[in-house]
PDB file of N, CA and C in Angstrom:
ATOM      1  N   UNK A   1       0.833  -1.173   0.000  1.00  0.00           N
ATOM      2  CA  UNK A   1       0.000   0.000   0.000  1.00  0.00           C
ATOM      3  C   UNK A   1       0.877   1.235   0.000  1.00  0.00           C
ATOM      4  N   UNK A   2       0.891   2.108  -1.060  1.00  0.00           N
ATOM      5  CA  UNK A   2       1.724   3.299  -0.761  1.00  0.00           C
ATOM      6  C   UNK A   2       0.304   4.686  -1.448  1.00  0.00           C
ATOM      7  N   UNK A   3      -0.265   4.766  -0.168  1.00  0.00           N
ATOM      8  CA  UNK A   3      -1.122   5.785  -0.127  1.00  0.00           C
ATOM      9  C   UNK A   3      -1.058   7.092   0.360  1.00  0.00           C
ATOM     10  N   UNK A   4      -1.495   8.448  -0.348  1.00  0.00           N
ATOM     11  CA  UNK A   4      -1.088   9.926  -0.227  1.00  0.00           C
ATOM     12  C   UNK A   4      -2.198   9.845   1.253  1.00  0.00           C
ATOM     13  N   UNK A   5      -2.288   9.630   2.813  1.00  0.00           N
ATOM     14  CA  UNK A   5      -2.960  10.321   3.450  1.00  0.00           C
ATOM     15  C   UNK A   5      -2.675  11.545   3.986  1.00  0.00           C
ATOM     16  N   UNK A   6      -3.743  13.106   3.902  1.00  0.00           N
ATOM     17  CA  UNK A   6      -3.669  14.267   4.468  1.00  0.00           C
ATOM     18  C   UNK A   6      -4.378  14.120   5.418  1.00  0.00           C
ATOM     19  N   UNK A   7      -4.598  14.740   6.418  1.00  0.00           N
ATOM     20  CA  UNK A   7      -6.031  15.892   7.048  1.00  0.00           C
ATOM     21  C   UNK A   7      -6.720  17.054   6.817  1.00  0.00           C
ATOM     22  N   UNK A   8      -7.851  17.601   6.531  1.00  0.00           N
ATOM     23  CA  UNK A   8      -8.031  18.443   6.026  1.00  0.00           C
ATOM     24  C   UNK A   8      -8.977  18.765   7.368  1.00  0.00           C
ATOM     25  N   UNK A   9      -8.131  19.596   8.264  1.00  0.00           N
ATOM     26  CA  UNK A   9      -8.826  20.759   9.197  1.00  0.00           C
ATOM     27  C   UNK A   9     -10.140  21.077   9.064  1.00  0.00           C
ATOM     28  N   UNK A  10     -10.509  21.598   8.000  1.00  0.00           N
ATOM     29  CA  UNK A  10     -11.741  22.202   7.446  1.00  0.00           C
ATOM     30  C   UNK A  10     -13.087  21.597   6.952  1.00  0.00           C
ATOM     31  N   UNK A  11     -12.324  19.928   7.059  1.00  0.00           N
ATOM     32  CA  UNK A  11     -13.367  18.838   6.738  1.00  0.00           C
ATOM     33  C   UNK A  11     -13.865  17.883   8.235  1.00  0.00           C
ATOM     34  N   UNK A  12     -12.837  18.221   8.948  1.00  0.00           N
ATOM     35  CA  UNK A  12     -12.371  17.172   9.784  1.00  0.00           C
ATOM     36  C   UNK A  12     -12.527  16.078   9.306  1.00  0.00           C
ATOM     37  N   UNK A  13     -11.867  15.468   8.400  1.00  0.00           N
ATOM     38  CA  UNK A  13     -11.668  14.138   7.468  1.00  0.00           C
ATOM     39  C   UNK A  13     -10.255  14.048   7.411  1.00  0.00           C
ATOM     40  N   UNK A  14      -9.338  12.903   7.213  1.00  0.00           N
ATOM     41  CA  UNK A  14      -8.963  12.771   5.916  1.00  0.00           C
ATOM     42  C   UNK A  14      -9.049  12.580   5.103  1.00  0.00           C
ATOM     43  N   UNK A  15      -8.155  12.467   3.880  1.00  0.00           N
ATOM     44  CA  UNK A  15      -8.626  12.916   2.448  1.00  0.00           C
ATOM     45  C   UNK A  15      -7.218  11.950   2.303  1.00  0.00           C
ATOM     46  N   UNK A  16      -7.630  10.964   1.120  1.00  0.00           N
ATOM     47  CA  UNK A  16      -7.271   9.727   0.897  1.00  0.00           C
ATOM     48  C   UNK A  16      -6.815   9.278  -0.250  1.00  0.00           C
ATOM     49  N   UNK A  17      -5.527   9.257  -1.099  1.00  0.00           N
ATOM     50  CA  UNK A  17      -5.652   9.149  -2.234  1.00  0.00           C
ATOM     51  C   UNK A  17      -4.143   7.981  -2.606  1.00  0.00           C
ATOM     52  N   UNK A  18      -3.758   6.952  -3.901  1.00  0.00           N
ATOM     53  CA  UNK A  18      -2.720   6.431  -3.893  1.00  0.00           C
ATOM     54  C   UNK A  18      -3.098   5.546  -5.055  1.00  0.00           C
ATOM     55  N   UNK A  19      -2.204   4.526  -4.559  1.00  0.00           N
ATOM     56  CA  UNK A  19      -1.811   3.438  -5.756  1.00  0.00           C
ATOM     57  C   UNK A  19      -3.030   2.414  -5.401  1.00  0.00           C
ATOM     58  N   UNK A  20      -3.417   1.932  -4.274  1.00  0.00           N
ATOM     59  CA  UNK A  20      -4.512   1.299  -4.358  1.00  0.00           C
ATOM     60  C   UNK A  20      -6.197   1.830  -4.971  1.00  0.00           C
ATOM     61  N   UNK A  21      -6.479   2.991  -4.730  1.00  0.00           N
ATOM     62  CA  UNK A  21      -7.339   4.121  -5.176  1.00  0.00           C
ATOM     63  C   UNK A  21      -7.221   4.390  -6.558  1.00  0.00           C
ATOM     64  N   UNK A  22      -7.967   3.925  -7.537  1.00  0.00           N
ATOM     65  CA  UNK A  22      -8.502   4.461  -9.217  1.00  0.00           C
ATOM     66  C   UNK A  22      -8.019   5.715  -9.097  1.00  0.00           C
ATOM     67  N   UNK A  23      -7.539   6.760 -10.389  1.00  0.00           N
ATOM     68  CA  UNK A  23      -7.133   7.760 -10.779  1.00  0.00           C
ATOM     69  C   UNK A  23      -9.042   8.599 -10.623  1.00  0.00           C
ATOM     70  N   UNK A  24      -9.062   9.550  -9.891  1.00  0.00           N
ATOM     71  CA  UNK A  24     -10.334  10.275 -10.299  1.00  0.00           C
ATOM     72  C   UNK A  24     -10.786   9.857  -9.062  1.00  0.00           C
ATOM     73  N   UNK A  25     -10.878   9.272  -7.885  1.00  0.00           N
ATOM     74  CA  UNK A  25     -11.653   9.139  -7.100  1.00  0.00           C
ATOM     75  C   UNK A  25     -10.277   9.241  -5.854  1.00  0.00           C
ATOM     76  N   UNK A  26     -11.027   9.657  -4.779  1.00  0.00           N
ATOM     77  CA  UNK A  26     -10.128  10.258  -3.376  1.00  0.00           C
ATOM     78  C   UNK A  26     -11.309   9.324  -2.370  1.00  0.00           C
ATOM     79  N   UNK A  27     -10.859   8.762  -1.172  1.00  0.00           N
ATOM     80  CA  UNK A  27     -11.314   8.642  -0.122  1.00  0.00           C
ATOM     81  C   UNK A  27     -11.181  10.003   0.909  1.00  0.00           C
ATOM     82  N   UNK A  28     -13.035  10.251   1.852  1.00  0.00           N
ATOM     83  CA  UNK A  28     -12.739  10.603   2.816  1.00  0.00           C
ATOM     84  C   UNK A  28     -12.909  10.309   4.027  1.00  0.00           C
ATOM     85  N   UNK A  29     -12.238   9.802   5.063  1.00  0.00           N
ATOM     86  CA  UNK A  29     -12.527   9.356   6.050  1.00  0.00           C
ATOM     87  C   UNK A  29     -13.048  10.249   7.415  1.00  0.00           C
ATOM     88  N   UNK A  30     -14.314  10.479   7.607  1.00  0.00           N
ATOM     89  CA  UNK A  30     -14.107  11.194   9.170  1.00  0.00           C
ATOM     90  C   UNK A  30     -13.522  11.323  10.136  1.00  0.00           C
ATOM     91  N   UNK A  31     -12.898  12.635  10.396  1.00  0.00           N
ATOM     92  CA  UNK A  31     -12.591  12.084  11.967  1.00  0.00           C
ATOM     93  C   UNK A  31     -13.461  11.479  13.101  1.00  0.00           C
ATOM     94  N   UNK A  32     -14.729  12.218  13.091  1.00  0.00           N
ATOM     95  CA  UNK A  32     -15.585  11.618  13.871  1.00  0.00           C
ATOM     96  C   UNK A  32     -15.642  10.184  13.465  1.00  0.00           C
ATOM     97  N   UNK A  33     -15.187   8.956  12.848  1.00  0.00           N
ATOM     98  CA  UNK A  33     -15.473   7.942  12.665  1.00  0.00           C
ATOM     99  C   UNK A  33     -14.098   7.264  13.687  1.00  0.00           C
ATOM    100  N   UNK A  34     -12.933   7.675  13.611  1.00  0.00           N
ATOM    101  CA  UNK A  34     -11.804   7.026  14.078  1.00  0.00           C
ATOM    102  C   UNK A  34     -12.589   7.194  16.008  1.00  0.00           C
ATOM    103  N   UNK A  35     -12.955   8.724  16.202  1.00  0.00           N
ATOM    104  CA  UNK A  35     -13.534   9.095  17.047  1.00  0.00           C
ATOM    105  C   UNK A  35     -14.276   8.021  17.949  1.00  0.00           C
ATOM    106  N   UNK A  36     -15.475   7.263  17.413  1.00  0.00           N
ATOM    107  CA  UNK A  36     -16.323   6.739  17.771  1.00  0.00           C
ATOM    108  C   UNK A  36     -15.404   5.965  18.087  1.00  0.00           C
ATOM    109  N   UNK A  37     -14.761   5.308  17.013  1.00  0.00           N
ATOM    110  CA  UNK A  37     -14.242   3.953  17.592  1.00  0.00           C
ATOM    111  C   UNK A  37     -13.491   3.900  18.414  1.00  0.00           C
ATOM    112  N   UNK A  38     -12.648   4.564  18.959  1.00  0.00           N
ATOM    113  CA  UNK A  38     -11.407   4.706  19.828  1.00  0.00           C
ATOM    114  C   UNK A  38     -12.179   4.942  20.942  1.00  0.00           C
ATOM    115  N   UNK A  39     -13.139   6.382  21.242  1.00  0.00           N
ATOM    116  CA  UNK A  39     -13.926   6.240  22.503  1.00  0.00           C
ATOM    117  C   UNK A  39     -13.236   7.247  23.439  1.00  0.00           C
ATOM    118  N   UNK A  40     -13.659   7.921  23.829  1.00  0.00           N
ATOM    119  CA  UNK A  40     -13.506   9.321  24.683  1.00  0.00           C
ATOM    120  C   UNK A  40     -13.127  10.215  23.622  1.00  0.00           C
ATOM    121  N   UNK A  41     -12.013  11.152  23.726  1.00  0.00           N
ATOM    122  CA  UNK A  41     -11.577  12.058  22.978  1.00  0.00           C
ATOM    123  C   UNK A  41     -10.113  11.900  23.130  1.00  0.00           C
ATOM    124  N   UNK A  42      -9.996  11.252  21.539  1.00  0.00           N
ATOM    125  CA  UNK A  42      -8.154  10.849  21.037  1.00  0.00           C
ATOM    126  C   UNK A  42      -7.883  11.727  20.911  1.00  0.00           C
ATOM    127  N   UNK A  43      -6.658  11.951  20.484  1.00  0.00           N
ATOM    128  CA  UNK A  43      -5.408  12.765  20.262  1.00  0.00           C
ATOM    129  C   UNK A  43      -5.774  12.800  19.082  1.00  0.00           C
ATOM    130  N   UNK A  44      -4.727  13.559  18.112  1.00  0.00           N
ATOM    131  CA  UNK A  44      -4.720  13.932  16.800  1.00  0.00           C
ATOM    132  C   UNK A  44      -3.452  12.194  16.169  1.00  0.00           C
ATOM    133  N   UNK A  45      -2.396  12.131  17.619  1.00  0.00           N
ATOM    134  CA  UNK A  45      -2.024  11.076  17.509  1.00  0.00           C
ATOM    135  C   UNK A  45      -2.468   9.363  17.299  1.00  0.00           C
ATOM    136  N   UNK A  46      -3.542   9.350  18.043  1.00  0.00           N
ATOM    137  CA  UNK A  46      -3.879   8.551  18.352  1.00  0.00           C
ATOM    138  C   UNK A  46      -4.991   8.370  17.175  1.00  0.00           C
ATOM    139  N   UNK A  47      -5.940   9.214  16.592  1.00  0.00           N
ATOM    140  CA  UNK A  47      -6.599   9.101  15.692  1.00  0.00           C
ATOM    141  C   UNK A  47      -5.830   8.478  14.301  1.00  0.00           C
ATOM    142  N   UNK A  48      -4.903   9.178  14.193  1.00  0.00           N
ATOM    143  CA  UNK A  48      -3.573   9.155  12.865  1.00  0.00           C
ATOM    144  C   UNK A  48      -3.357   7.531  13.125  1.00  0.00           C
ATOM    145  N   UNK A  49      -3.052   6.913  14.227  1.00  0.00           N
ATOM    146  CA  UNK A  49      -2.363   5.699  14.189  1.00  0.00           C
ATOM    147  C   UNK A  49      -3.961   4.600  13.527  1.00  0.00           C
ATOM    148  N   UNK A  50      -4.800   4.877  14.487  1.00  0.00           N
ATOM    149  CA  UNK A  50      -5.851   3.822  14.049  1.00  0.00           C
ATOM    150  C   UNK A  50      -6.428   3.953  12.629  1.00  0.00           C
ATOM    151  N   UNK A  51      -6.253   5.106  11.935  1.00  0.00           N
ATOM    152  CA  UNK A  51      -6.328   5.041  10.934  1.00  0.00           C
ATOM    153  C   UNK A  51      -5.460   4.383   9.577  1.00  0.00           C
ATOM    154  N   UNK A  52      -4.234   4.585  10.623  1.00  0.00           N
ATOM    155  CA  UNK A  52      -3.474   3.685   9.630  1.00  0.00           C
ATOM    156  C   UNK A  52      -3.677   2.029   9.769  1.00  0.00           C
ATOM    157  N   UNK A  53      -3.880   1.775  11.229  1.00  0.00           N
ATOM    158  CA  UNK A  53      -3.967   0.273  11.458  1.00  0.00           C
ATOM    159  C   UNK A  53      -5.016  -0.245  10.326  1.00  0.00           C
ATOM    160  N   UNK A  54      -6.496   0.902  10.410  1.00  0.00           N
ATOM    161  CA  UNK A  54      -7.386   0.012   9.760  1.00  0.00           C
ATOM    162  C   UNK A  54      -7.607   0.527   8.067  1.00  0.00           C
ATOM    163  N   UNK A  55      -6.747   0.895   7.391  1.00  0.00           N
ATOM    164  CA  UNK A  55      -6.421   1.313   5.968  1.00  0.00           C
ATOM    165  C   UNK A  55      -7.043  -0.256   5.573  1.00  0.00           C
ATOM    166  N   UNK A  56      -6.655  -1.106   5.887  1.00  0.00           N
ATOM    167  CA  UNK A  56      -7.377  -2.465   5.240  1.00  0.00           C
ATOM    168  C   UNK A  56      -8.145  -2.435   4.551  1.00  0.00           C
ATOM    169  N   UNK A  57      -9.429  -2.497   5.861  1.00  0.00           N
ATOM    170  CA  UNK A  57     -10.984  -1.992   5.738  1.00  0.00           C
ATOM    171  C   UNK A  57     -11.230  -0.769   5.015  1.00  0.00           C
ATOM    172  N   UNK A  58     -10.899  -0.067   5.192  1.00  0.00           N
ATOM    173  CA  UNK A  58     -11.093   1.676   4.639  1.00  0.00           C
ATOM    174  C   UNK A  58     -10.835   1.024   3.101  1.00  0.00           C
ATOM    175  N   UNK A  59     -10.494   0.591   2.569  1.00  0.00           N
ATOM    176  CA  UNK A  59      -9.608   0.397   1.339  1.00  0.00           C
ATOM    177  C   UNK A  59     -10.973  -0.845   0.966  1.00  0.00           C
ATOM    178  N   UNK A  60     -11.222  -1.733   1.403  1.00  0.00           N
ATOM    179  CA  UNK A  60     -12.080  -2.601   1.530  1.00  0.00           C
ATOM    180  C   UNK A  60     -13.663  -2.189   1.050  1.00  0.00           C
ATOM    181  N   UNK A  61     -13.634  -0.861   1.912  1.00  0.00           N
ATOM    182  CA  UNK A  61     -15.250   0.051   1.887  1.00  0.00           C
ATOM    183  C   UNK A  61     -15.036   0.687   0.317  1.00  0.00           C
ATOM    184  N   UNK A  62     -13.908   0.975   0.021  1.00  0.00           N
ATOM    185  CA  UNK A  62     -13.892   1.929  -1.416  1.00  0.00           C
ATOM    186  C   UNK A  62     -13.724   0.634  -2.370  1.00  0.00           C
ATOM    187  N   UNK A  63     -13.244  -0.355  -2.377  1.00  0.00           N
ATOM    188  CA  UNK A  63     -13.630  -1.205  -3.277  1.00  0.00           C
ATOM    189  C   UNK A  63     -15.234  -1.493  -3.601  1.00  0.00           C
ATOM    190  N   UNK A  64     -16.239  -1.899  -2.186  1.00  0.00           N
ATOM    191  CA  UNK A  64     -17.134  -2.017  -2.187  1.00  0.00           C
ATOM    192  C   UNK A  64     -17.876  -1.105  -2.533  1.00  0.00           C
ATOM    193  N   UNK A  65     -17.456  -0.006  -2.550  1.00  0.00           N
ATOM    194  CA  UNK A  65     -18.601   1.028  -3.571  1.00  0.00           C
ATOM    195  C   UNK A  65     -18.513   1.269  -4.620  1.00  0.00           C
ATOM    196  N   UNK A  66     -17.360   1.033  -4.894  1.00  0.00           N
ATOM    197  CA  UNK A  66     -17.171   1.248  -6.790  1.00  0.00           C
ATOM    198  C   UNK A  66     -17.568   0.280  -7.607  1.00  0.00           C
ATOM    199  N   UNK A  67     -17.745  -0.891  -6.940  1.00  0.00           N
ATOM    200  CA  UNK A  67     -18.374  -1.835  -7.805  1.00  0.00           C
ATOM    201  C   UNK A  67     -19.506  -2.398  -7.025  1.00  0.00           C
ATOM    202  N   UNK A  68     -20.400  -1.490  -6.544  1.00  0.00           N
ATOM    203  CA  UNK A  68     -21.949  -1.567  -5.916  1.00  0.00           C
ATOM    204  C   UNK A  68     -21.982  -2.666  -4.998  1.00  0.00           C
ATOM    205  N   UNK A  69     -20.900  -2.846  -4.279  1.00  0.00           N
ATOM    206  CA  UNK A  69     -21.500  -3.752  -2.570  1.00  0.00           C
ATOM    207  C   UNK A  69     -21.744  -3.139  -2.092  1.00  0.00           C
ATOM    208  N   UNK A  70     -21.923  -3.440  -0.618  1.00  0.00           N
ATOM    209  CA  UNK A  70     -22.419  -2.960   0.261  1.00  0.00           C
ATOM    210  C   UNK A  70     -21.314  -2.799   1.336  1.00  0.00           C
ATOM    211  N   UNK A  71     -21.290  -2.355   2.626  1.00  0.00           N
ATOM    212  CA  UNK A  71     -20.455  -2.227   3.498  1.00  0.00           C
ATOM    213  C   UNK A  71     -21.199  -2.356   4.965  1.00  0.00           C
ATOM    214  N   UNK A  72     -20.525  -2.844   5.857  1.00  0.00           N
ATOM    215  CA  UNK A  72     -21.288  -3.020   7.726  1.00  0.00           C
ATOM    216  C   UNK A  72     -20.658  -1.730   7.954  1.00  0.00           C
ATOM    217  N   UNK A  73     -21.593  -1.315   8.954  1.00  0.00           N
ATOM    218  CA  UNK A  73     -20.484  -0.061  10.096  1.00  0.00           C
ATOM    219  C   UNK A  73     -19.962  -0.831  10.738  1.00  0.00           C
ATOM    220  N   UNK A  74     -18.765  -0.079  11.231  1.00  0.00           N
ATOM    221  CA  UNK A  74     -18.721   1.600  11.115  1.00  0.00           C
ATOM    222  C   UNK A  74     -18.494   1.764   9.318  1.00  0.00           C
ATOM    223  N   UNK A  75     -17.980   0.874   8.467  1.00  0.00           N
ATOM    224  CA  UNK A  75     -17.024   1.246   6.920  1.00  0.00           C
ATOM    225  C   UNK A  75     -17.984   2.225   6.305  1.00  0.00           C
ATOM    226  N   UNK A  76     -19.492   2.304   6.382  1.00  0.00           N
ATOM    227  CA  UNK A  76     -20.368   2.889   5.231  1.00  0.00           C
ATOM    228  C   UNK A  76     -20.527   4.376   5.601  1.00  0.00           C
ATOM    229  N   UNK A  77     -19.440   4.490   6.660  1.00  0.00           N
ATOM    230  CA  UNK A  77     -19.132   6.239   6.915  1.00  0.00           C
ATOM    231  C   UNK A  77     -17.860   6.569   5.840  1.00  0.00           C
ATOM    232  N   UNK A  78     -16.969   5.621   5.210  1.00  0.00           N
ATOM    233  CA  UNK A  78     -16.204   6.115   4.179  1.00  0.00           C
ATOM    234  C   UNK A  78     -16.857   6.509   3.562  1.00  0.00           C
ATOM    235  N   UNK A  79     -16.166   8.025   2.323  1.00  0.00           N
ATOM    236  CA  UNK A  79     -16.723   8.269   1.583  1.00  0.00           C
ATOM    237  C   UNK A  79     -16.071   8.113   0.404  1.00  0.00           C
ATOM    238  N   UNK A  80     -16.351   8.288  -0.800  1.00  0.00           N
ATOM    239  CA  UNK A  80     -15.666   7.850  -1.803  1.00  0.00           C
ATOM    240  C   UNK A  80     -16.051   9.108  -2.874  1.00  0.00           C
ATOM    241  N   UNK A  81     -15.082  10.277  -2.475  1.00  0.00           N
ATOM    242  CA  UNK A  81     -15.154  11.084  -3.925  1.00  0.00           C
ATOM    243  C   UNK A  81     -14.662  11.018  -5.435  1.00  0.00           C
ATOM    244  N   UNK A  82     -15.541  11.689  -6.171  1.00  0.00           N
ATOM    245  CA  UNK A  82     -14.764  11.834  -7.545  1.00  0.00           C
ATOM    246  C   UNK A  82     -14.247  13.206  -7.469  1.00  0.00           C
ATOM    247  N   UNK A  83     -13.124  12.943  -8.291  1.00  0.00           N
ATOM    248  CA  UNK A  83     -12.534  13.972  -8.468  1.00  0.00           C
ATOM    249  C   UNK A  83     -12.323  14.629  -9.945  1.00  0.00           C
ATOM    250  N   UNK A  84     -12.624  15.225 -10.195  1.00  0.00           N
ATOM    251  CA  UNK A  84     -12.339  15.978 -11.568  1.00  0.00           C
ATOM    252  C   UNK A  84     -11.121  16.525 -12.195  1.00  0.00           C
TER     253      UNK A  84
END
């Protein structure tokens, strides 16, 4: 996996993009999603790490929408933009 992850402050997401990810489409992940799962109020650290642990799944959820599956939560909080 060699994937571009940012944060985007202004989304509170990250914003998701690489070699596993189609040309034209970006993942965004909530922060409020790492949030839930971790439970109280993480760090900026601590959010960053579980997000990397579970890139799997995250990666898993954007397969499943581009070719019309479905996904369990928490995954169907990924989002899957196009990009122009």
């Amino acid at each position: 996996m060699d994937e571009d992850i940012r944060y985007d402050s202004s989304r509170r997401a990250w914003i998701i993009s690489g070699a596993d990810i189609d040309e034209g489409y970006r993942l965004i992940v909530p922060r409020e999603l790492a949030e839930d799962e971790l439970g109280g109020t993480p760090d900026d650290a601590e959010c960053a790490a579980w997000l990397k642990a579970h890139l799997p799944q995250i990666l898993q959820a954007y397969t499943a929408r581009t070719e019309g599956g479905w996904m369990k939560a928490p995954w169907d909080r990924v989002l899957v933009d196009v990009v122009e």
